[in-house]
Protein backbone atom coordinates (compact mmCIF):
# COMPACT_ATOMS: atom_id res chain seq x y z
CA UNK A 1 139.63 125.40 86.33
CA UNK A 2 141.91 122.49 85.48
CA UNK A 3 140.94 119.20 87.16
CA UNK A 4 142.17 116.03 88.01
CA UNK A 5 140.54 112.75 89.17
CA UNK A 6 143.33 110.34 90.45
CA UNK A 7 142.76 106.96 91.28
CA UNK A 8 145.26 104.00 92.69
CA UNK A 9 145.55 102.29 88.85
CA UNK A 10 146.66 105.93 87.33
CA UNK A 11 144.84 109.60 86.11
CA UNK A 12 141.36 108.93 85.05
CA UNK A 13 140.68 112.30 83.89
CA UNK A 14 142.92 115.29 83.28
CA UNK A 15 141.59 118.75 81.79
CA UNK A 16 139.51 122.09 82.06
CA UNK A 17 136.47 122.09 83.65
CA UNK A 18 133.15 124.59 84.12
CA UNK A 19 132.08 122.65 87.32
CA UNK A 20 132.62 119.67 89.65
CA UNK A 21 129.96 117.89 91.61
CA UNK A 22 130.75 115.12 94.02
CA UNK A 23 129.56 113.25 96.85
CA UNK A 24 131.02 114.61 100.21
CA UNK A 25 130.60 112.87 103.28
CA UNK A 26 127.66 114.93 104.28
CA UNK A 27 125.97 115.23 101.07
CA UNK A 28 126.45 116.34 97.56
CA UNK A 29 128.80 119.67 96.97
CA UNK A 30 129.52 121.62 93.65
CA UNK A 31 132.70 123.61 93.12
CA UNK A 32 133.50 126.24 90.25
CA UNK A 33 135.84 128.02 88.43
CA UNK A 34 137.97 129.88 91.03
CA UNK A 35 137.10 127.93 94.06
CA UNK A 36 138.45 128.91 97.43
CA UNK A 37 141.16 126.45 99.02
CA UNK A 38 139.88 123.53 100.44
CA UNK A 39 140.13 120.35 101.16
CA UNK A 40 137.33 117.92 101.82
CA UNK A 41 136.74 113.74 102.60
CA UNK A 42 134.37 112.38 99.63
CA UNK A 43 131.92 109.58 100.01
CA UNK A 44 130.26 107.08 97.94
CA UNK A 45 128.73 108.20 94.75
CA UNK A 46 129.24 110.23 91.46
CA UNK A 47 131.03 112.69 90.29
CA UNK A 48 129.76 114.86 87.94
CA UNK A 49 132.09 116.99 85.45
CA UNK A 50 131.14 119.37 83.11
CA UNK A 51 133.95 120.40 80.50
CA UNK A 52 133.94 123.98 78.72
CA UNK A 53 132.04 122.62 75.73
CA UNK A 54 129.32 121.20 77.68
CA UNK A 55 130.34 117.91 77.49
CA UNK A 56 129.14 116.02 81.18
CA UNK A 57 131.36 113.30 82.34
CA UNK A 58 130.30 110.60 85.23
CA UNK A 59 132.52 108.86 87.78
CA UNK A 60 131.38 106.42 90.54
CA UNK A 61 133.45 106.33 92.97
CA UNK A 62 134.07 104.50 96.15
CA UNK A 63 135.01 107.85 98.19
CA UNK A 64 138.49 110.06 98.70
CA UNK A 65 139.68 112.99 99.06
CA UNK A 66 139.33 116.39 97.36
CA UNK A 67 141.98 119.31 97.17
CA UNK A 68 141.39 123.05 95.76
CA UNK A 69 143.50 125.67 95.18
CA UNK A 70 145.39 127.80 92.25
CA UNK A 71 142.23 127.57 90.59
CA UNK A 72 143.18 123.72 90.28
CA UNK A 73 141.26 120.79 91.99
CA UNK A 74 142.38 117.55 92.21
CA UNK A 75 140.07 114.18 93.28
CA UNK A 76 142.03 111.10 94.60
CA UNK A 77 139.26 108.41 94.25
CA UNK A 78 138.50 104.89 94.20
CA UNK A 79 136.63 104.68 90.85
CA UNK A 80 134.63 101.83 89.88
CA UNK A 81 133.37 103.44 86.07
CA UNK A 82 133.19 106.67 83.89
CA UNK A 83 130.43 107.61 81.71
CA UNK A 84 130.07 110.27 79.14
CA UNK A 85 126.91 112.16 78.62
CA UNK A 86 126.16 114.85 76.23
């Protein structure tokens, strides 16, 4: 799925992606390749993103909003830092 993570100062990540966890407001929520639509409010936390190669890729973020569909999700986020893992 092709993802991105939008925040007020510009794109913070754009790109394919296996999976995307991330904080919602009533816990933490995973979605994968070929997602139903949705929509969903975020809450404080990380985001976890895991790109084709493996690769992980952390985000805290202050909360937002999430959009799916098209096989295409898209985070608009108040981010405070990324960190790569893997």
């Amino acid at each position: 799925m092709q993802l991105s993570i939008i925040t007020p100062a510009g794109t913070l990540f754009q790109g394919a992606c296996k999976l995307v966890q991330m904080p919602g407001t009533d816990g933490l929520f995973e979605i994968l390749d070929r997602h139903a639509p949705m929509v969903a409010l975020l809450g404080k936390g990380k985001v976890k993103v895991q790109e084709p190669d493996g690769k992980e890729l952390f985000f805290d973020i202050e909360g937002g909003a999430l959009k799916v569909g098209d096989n295409e999700a898209t985070l608009l986020v108040e981010s405070v830092k990324r960190k790569q893992l893997g």
